[in-house]
C-alpha atoms as a PDB file:
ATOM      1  CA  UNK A   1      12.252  17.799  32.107  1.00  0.00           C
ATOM      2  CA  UNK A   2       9.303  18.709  29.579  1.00  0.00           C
ATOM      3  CA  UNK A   3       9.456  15.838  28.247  1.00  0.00           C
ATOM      4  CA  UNK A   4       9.011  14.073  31.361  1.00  0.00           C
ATOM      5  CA  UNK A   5       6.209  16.232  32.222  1.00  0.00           C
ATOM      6  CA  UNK A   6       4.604  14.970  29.047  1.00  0.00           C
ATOM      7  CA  UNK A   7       5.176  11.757  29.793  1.00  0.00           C
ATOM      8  CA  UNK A   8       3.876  11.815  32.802  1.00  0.00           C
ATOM      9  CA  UNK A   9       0.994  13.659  32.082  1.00  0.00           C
ATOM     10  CA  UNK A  10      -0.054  10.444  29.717  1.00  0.00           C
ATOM     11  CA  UNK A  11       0.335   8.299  32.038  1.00  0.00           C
ATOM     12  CA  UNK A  12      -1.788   9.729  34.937  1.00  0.00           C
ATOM     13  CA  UNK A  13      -4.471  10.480  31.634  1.00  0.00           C
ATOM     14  CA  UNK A  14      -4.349   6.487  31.468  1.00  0.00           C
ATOM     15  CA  UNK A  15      -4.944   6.538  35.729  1.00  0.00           C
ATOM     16  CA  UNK A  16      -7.302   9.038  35.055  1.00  0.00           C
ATOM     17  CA  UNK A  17      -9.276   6.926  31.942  1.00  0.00           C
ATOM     18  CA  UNK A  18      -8.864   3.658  34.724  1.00  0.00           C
ATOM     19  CA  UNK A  19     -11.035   4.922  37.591  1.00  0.00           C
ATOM     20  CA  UNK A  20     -13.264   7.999  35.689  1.00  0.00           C
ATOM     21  CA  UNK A  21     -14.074   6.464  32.075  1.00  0.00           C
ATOM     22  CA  UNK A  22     -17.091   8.505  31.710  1.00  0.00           C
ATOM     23  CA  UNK A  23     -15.323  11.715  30.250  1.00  0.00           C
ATOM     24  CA  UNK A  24     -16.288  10.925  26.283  1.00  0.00           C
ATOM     25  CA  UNK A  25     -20.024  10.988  28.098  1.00  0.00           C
ATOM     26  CA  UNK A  26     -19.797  14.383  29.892  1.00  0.00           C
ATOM     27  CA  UNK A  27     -17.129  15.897  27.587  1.00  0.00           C
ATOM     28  CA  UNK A  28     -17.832  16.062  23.574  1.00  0.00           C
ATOM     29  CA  UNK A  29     -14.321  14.773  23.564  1.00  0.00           C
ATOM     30  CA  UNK A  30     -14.444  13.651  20.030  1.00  0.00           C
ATOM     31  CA  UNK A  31     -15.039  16.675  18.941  1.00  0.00           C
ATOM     32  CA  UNK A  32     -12.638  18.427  20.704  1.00  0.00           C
ATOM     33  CA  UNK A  33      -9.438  16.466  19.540  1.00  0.00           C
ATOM     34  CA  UNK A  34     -10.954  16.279  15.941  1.00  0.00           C
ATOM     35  CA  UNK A  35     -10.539  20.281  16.084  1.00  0.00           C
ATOM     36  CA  UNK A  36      -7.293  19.625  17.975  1.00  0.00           C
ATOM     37  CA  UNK A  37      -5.709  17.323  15.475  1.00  0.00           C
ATOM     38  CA  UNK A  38      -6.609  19.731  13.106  1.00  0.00           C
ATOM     39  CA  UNK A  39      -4.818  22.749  14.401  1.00  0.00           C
ATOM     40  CA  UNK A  40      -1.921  20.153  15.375  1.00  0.00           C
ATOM     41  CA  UNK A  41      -1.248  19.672  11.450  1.00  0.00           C
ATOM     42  CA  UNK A  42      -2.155  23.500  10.611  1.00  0.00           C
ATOM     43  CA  UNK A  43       0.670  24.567  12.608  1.00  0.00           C
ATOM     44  CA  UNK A  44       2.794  21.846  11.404  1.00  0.00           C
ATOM     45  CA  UNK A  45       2.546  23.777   8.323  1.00  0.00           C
ATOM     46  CA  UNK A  46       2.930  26.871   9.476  1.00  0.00           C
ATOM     47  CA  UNK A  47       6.148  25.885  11.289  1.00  0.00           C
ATOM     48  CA  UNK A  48       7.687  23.936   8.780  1.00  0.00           C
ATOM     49  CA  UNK A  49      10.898  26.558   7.631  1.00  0.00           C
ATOM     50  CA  UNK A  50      11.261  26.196   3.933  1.00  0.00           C
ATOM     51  CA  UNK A  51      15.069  27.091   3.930  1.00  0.00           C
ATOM     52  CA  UNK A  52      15.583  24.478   7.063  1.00  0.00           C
ATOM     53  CA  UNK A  53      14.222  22.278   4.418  1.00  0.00           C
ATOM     54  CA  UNK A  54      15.941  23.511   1.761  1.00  0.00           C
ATOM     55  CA  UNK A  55      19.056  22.933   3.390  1.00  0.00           C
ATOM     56  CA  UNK A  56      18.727  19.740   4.007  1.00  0.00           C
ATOM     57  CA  UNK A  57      17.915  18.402   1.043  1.00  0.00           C
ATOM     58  CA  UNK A  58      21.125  17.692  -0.545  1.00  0.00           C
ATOM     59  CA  UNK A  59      21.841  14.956   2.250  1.00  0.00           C
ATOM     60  CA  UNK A  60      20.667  12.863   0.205  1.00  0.00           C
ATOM     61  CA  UNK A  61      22.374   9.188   1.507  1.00  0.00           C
ATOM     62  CA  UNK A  62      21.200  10.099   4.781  1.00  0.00           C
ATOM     63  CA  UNK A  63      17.898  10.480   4.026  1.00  0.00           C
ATOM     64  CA  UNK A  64      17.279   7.056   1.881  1.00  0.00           C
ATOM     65  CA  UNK A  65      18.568   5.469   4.728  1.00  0.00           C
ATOM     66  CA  UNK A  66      16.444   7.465   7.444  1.00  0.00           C
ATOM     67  CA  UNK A  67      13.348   6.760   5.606  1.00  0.00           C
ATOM     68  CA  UNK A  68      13.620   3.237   4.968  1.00  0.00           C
ATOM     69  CA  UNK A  69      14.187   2.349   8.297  1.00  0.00           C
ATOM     70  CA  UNK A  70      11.189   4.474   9.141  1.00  0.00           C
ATOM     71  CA  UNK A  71       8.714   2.749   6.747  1.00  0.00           C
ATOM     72  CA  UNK A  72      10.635  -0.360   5.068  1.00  0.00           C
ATOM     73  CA  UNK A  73      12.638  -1.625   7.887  1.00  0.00           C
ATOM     74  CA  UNK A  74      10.536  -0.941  10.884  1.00  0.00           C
ATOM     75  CA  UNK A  75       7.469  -3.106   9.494  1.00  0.00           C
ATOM     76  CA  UNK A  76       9.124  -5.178   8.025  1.00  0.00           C
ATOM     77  CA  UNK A  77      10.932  -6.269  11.470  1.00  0.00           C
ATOM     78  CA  UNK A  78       7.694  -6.136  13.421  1.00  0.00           C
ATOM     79  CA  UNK A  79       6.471  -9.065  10.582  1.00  0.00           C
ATOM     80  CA  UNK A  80       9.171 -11.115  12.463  1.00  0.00           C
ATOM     81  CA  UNK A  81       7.022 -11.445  15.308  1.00  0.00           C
ATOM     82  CA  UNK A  82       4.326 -12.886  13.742  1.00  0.00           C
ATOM     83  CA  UNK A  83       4.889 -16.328  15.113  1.00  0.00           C
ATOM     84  CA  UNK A  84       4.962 -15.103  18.636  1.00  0.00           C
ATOM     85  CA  UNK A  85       1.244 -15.029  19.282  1.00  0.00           C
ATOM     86  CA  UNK A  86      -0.470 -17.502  18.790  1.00  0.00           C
ATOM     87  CA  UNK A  87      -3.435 -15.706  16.962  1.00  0.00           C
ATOM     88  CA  UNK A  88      -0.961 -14.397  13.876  1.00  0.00           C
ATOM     89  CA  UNK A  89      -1.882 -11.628  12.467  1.00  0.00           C
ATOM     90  CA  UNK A  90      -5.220 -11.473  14.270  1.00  0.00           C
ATOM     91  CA  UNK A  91      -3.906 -11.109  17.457  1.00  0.00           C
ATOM     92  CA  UNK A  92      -4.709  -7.511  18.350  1.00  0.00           C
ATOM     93  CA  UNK A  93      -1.507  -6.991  20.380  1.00  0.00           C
ATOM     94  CA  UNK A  94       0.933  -7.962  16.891  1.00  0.00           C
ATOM     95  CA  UNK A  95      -1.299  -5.641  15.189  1.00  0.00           C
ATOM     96  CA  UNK A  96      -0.340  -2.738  17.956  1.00  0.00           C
ATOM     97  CA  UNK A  97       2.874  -3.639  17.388  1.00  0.00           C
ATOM     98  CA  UNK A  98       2.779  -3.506  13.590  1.00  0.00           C
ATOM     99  CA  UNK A  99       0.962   0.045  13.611  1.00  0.00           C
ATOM    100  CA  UNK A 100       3.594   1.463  15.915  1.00  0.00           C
ATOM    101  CA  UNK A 101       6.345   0.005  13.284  1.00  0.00           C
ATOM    102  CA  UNK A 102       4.539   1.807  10.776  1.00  0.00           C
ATOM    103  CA  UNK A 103       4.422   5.253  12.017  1.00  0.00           C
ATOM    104  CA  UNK A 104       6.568   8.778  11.162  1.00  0.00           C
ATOM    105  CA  UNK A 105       9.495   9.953  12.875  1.00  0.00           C
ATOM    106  CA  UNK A 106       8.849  12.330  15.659  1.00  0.00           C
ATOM    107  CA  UNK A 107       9.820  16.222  14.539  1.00  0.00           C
ATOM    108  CA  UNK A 108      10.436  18.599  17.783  1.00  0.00           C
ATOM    109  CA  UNK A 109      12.356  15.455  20.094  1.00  0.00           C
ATOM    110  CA  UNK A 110      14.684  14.332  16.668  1.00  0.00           C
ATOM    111  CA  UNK A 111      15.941  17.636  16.096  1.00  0.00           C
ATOM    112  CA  UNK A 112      16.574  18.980  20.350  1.00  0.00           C
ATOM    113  CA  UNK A 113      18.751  15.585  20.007  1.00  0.00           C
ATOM    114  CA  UNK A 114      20.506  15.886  17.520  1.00  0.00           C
ATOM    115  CA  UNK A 115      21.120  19.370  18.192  1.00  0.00           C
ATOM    116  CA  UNK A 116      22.053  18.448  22.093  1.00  0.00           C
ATOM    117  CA  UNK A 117      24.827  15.732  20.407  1.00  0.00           C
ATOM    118  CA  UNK A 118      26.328  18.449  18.279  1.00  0.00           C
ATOM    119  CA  UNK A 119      24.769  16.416  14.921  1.00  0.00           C
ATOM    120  CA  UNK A 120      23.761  17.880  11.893  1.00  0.00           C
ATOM    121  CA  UNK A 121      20.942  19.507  12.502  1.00  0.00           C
ATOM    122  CA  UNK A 122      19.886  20.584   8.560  1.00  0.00           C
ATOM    123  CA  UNK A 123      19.807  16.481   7.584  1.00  0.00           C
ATOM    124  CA  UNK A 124      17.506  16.576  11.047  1.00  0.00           C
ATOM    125  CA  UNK A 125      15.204  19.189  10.426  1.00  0.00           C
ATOM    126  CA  UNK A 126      14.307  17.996   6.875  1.00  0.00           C
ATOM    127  CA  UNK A 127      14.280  14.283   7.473  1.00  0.00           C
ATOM    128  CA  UNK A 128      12.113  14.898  10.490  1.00  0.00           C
ATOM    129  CA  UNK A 129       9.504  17.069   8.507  1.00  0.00           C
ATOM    130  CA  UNK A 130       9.989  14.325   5.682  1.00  0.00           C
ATOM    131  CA  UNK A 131       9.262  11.456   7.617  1.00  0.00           C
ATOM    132  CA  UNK A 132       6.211  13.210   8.938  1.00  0.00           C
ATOM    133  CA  UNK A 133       4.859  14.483   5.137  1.00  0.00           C
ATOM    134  CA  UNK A 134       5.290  10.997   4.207  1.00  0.00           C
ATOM    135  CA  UNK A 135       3.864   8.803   7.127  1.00  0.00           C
ATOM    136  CA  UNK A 136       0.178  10.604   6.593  1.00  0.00           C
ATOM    137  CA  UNK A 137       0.079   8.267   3.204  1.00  0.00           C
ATOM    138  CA  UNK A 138       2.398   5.713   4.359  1.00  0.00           C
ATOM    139  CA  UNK A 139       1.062   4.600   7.619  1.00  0.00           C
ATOM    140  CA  UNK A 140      -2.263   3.742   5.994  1.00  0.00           C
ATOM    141  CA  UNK A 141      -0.742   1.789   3.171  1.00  0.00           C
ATOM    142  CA  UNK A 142       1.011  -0.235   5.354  1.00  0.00           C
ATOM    143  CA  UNK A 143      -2.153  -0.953   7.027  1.00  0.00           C
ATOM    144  CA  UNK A 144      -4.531  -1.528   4.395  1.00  0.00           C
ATOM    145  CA  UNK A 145      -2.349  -4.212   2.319  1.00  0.00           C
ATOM    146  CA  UNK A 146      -1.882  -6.230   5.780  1.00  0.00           C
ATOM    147  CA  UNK A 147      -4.724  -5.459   7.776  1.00  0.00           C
ATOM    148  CA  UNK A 148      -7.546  -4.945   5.638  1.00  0.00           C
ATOM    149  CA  UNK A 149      -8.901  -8.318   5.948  1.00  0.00           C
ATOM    150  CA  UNK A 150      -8.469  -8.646   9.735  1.00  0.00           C
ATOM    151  CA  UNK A 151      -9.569  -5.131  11.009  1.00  0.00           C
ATOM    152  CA  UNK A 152     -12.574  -3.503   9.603  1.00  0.00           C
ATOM    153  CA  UNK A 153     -10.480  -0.878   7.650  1.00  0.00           C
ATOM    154  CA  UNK A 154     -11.440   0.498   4.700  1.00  0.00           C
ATOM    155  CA  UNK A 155      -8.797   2.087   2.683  1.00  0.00           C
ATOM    156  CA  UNK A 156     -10.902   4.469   0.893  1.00  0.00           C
ATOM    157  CA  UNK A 157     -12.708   6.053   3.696  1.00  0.00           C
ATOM    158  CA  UNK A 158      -9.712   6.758   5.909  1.00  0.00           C
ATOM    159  CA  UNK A 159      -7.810   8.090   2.996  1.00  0.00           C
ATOM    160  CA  UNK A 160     -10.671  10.838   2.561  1.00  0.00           C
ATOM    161  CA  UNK A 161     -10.396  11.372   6.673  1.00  0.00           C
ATOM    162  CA  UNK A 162      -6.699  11.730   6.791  1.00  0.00           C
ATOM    163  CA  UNK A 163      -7.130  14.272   3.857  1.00  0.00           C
ATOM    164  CA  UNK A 164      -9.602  16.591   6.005  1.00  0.00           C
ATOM    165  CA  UNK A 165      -8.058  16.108   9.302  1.00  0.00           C
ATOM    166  CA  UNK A 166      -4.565  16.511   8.263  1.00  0.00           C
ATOM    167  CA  UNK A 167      -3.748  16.761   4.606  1.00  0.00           C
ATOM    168  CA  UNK A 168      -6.466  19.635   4.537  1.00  0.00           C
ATOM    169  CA  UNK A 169      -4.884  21.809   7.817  1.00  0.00           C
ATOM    170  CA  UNK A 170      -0.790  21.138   6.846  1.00  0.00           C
ATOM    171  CA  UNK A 171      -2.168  22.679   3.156  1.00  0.00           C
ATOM    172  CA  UNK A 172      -3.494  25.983   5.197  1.00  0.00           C
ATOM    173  CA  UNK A 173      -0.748  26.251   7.353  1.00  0.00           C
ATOM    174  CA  UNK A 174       1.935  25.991   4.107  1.00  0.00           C
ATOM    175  CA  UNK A 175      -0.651  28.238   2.483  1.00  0.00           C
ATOM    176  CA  UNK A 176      -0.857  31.034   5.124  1.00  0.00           C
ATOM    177  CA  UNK A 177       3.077  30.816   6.353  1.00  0.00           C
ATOM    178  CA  UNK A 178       3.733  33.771   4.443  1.00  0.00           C
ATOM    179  CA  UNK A 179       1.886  35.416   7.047  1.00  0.00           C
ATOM    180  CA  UNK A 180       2.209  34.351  10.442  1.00  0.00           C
ATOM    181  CA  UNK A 181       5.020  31.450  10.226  1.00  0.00           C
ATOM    182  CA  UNK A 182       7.419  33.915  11.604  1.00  0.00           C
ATOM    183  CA  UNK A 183       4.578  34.209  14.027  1.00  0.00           C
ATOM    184  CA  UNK A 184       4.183  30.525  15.072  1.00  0.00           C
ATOM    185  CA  UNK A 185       7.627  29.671  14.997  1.00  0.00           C
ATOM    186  CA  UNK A 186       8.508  32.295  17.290  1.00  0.00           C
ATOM    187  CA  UNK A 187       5.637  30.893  19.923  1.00  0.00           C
ATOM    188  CA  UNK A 188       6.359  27.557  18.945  1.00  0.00           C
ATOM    189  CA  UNK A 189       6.369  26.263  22.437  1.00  0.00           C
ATOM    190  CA  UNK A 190       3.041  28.065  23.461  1.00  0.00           C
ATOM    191  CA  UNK A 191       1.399  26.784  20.139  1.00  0.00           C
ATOM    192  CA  UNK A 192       2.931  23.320  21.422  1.00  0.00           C
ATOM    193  CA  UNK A 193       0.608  22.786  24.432  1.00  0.00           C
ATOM    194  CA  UNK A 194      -2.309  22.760  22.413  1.00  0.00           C
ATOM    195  CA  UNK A 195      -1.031  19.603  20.530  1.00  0.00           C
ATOM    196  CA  UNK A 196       0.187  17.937  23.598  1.00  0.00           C
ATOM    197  CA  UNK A 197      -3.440  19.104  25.510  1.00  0.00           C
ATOM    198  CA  UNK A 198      -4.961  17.252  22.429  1.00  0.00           C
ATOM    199  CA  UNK A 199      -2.796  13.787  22.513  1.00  0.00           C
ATOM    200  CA  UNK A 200      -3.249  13.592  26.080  1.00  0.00           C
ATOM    201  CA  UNK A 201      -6.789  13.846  25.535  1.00  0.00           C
ATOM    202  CA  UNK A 202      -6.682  11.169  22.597  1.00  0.00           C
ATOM    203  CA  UNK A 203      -4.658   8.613  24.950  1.00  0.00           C
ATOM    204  CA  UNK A 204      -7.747   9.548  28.114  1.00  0.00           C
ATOM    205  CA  UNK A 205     -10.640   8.936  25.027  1.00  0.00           C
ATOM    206  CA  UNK A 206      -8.876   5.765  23.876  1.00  0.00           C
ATOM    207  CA  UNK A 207      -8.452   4.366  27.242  1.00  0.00           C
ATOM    208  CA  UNK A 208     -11.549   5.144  28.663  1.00  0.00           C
ATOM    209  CA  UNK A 209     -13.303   3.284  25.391  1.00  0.00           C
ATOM    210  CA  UNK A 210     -10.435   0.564  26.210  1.00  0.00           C
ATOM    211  CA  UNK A 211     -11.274   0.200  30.133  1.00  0.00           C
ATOM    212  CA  UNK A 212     -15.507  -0.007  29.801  1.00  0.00           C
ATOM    213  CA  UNK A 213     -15.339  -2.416  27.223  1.00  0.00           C
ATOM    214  CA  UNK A 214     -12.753  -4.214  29.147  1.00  0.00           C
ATOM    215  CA  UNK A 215     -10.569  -5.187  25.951  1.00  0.00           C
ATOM    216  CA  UNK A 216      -7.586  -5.382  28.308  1.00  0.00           C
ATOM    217  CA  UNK A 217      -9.395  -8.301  30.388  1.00  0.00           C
ATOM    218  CA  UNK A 218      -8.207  -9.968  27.458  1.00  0.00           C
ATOM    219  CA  UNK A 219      -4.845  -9.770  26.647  1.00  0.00           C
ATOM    220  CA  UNK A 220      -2.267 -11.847  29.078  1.00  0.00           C
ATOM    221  CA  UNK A 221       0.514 -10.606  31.032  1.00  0.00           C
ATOM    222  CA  UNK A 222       2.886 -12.997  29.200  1.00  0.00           C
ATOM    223  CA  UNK A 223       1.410 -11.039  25.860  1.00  0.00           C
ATOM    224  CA  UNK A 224       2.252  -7.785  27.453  1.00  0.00           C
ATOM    225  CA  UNK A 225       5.611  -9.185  28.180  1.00  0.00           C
ATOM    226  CA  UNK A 226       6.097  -9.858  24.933  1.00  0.00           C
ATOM    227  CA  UNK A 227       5.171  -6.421  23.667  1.00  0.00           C
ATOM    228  CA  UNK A 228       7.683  -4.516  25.719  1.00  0.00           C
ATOM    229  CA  UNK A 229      10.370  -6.832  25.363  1.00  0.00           C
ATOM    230  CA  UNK A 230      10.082  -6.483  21.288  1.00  0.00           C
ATOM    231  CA  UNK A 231       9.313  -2.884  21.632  1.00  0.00           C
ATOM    232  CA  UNK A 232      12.590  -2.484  23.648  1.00  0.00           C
ATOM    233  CA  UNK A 233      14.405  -5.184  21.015  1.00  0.00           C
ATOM    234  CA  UNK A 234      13.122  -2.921  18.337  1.00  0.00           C
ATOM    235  CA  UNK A 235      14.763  -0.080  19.478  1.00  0.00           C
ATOM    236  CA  UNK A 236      18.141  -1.082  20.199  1.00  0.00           C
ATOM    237  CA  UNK A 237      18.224  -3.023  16.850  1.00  0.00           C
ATOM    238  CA  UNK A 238      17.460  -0.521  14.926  1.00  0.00           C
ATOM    239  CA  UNK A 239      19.844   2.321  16.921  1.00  0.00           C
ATOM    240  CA  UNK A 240      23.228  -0.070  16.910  1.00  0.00           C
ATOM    241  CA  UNK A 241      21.720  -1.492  12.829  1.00  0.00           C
ATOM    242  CA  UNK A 242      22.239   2.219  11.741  1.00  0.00           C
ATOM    243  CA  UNK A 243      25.416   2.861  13.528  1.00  0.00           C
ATOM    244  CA  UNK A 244      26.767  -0.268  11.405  1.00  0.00           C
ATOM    245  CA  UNK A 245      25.354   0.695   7.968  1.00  0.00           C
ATOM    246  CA  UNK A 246      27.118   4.656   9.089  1.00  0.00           C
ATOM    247  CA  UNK A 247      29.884   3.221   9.244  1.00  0.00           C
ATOM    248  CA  UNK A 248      30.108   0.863   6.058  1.00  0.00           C
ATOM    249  CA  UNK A 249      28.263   4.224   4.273  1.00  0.00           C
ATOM    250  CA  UNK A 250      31.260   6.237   5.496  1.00  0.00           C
ATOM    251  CA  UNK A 251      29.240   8.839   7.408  1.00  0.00           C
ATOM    252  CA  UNK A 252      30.606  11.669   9.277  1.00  0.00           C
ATOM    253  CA  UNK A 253      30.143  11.534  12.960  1.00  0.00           C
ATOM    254  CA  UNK A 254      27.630  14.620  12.830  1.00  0.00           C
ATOM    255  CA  UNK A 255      25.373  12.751   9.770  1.00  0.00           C
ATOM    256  CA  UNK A 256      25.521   9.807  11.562  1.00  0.00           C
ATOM    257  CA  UNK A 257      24.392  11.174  14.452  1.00  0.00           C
ATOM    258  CA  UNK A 258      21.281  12.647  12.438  1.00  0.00           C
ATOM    259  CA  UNK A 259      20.653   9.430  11.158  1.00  0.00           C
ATOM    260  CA  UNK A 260      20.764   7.202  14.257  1.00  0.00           C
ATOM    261  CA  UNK A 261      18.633   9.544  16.141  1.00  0.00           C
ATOM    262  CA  UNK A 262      15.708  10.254  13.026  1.00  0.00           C
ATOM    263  CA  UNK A 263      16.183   6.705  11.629  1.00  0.00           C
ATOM    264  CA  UNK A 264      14.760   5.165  15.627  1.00  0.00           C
ATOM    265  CA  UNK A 265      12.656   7.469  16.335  1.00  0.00           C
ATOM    266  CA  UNK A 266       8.322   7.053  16.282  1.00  0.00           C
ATOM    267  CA  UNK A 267       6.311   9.501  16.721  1.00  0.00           C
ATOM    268  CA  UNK A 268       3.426   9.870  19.557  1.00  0.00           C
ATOM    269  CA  UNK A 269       1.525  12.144  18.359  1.00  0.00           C
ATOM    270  CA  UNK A 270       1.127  10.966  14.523  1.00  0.00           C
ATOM    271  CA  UNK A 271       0.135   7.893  16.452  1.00  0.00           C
ATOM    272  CA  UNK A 272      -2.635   9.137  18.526  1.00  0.00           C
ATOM    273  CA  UNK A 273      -3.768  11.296  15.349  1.00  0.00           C
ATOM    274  CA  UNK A 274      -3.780   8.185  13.390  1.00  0.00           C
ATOM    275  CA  UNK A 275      -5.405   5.922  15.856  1.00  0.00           C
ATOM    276  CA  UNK A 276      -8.437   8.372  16.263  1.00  0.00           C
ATOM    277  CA  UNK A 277      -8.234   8.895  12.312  1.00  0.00           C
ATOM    278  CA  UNK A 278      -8.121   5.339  11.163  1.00  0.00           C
ATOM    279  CA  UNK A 279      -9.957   3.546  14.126  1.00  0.00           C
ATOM    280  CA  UNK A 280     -12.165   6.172  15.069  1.00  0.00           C
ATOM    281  CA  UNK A 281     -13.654   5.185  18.318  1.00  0.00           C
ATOM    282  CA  UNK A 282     -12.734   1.678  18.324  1.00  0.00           C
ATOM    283  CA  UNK A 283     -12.530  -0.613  21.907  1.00  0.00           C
ATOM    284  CA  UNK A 284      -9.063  -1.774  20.982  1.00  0.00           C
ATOM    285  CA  UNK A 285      -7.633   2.144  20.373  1.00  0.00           C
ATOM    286  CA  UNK A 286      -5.898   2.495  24.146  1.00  0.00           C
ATOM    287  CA  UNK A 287      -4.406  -0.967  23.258  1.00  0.00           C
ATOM    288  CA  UNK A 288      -3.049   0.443  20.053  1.00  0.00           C
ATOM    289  CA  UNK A 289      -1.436   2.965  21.489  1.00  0.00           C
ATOM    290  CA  UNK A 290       0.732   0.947  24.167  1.00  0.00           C
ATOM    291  CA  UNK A 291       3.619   0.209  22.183  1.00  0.00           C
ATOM    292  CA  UNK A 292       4.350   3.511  20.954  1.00  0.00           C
ATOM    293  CA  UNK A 293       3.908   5.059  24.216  1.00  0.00           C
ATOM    294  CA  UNK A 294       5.948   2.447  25.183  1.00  0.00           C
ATOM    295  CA  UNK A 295       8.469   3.227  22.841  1.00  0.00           C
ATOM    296  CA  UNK A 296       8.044   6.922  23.151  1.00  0.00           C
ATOM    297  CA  UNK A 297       9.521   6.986  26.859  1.00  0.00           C
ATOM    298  CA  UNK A 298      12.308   4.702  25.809  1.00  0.00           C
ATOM    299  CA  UNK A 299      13.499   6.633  22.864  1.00  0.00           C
ATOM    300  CA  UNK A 300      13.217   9.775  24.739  1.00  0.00           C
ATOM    301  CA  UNK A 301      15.629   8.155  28.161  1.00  0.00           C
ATOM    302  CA  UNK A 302      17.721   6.408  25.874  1.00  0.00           C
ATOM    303  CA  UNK A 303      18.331   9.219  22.844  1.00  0.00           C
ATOM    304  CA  UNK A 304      18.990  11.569  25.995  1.00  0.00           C
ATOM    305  CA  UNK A 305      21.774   9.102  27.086  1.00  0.00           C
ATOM    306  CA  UNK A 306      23.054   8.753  23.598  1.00  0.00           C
ATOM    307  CA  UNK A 307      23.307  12.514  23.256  1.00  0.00           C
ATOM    308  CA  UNK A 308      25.720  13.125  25.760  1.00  0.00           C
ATOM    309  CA  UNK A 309      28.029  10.489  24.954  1.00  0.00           C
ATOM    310  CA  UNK A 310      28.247  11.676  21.357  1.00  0.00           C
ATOM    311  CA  UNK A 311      28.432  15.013  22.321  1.00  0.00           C
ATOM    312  CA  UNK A 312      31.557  14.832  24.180  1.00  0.00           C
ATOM    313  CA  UNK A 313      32.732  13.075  21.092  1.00  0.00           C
ATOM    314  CA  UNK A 314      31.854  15.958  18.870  1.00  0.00           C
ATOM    315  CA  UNK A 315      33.478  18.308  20.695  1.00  0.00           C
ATOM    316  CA  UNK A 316      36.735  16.145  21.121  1.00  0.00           C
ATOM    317  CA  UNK A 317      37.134  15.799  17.648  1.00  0.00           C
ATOM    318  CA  UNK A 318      36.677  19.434  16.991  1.00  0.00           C
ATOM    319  CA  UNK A 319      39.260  19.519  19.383  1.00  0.00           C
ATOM    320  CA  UNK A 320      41.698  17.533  17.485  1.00  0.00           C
ATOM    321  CA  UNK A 321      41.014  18.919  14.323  1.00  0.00           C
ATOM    322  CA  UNK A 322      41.828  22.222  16.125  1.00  0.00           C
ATOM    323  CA  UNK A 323      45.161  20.914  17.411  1.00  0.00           C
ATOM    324  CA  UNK A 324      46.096  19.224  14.207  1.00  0.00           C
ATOM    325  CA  UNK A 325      46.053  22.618  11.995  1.00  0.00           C
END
């Protein structure tokens, strides 16, 4: 149900954005999530548990698989789709597409699932925080060998913005964890609303710039079409891919679990972080941000789904191990 609530909440910012698109004009708005984003990623550091991570680590087959699919096999598919606009790689709805494909797992949503299905939850925790560590160089990259002649990116200049915004905070919050991680971990969920108060605002400022310079005018409802039918054939690709490699791998049902759940999941808010980071105040940034909102409310329904089917499966095997002895 919080989850919902969040999603909802986006959505009725993008209602909101639609008919009052004046807030970055009454509200300093940009500077309000730039201090957001930056407590976002300074208690990402704070809550990051070094033995969770520690005890992860030696999963190591799980993880090479998690994080390809996150960064290797993700953009790699959305290239695929190239041919289905007619503007290539120019067209800015392939290049939403292509940044969402790009992006981290989420942390807090990979690890309640794979918790809820009874998977292993170590492999989760440090993949999740992994995927996360890694996306803040690897999102860019992705962008800047692809994207740096079509989009008015420069490499150098968002590299030294990601490094203040985020690289800068997660370095504090490692740095002063010795001292109130218990702390923040402990309030986690309080400390929570202010990064979900800060994407929400993100999605409102992106849409509202979206909406007054009517950049959606342009795109057509077939292209939309297209955009949530490959977001959607993303996702089950991907999820039913990883069961198949799991099971040629050998995996355990509980690390397979872990690694279908981390392995499709995107994360929102390195996505609205990024978007504000990289394309600053850009028309096109609410249009950037479809497809993993998109994608965000599908992974969430269909992990949730997923979940409870495996963990009936968890629990009957336990059962039969049980029985066997």
């Amino acid at each position: 149900m919080k989850f919902n609530g969040f999603i909802a909440a986006i959505f009725l910012a993008i209602i909101v954005a639609y008919f009052i698109p004046q807030g970055n004009e009454i509200l300093p708005l940009k500077t309000i999530t730039d201090i957001g984003i930056g407590f976002i990623f300074f208690f990402y550091g704070l809550k990051l548990s070094p033995a969770e991570f520690k005890l992860g680590l030696l999963n190591y087959k799980s993880h090479i698989v998690i994080q390809l699919t996150t960064f290797v096999v993700f953009p790699l598919l959305a290239l695929l789709f190239i041919p289905l606009f007619k503007e290539g790689i120019d067209s800015e709805i392939w290049i939403a597409i292509f940044f969402f494909a790009t992006l981290p797992s989420t942390v807090s949503s990979s690890v309640v699932m794979v918790a809820i299905a009874q998977g292993n939850l170590p492999t989760a925790i440090f993949n999740a925080s992994l995927s996360g560590l890694i996306g803040i160089f690897a999102t860019p990259l992705w962008l800047g060998i692809l994207l740096q002649n079509t989009i008015n990116f420069e490499f150098e200049d968002v590299i030294i913005k990601l490094f203040l915004q985020i690289v800068l905070p997660l370095i504090l919050g490692l740095f002063f964890q010795k001292f109130i991680g218990d702390f923040a971990r402990k309030h986690g969920k309080k400390l929570g609303f202010i990064d979900k108060t800060t994407i929400i605002l993100i999605i409102y400022s992106s849409f509202s710039n979206s909406f007054t310079s009517n950049i959606f005018n342009a795109v057509s409802p077939l292209d939309l079409l297209k955009l949530f039918g490959i977001v959607v054939l993303l996702f089950f690709t991907i999820y039913f891919g990883l069961s198949l490699l799991c099971n040629v791998l050998g995996f355990d049902l509980k690390d397979k679990i872990a690694t279908q759940f981390c392995g499709t999941k995107k994360s929102l808010v390195h996505g609205s972080v990024m978007v504000k980071v990289i394309f600053g105040s850009a028309a096109s940034t609410g249009l950037l941000l479809l497809p993993i909102m998109l994608y965000h409310s599908l992974q969430l329904l269909a992990i949730a789904y997923f979940a409870e089917n495996y963990q009936k499966k968890v629990i009957a095997n336990e059962d039969e191990i049980v029985r066997n002895r």
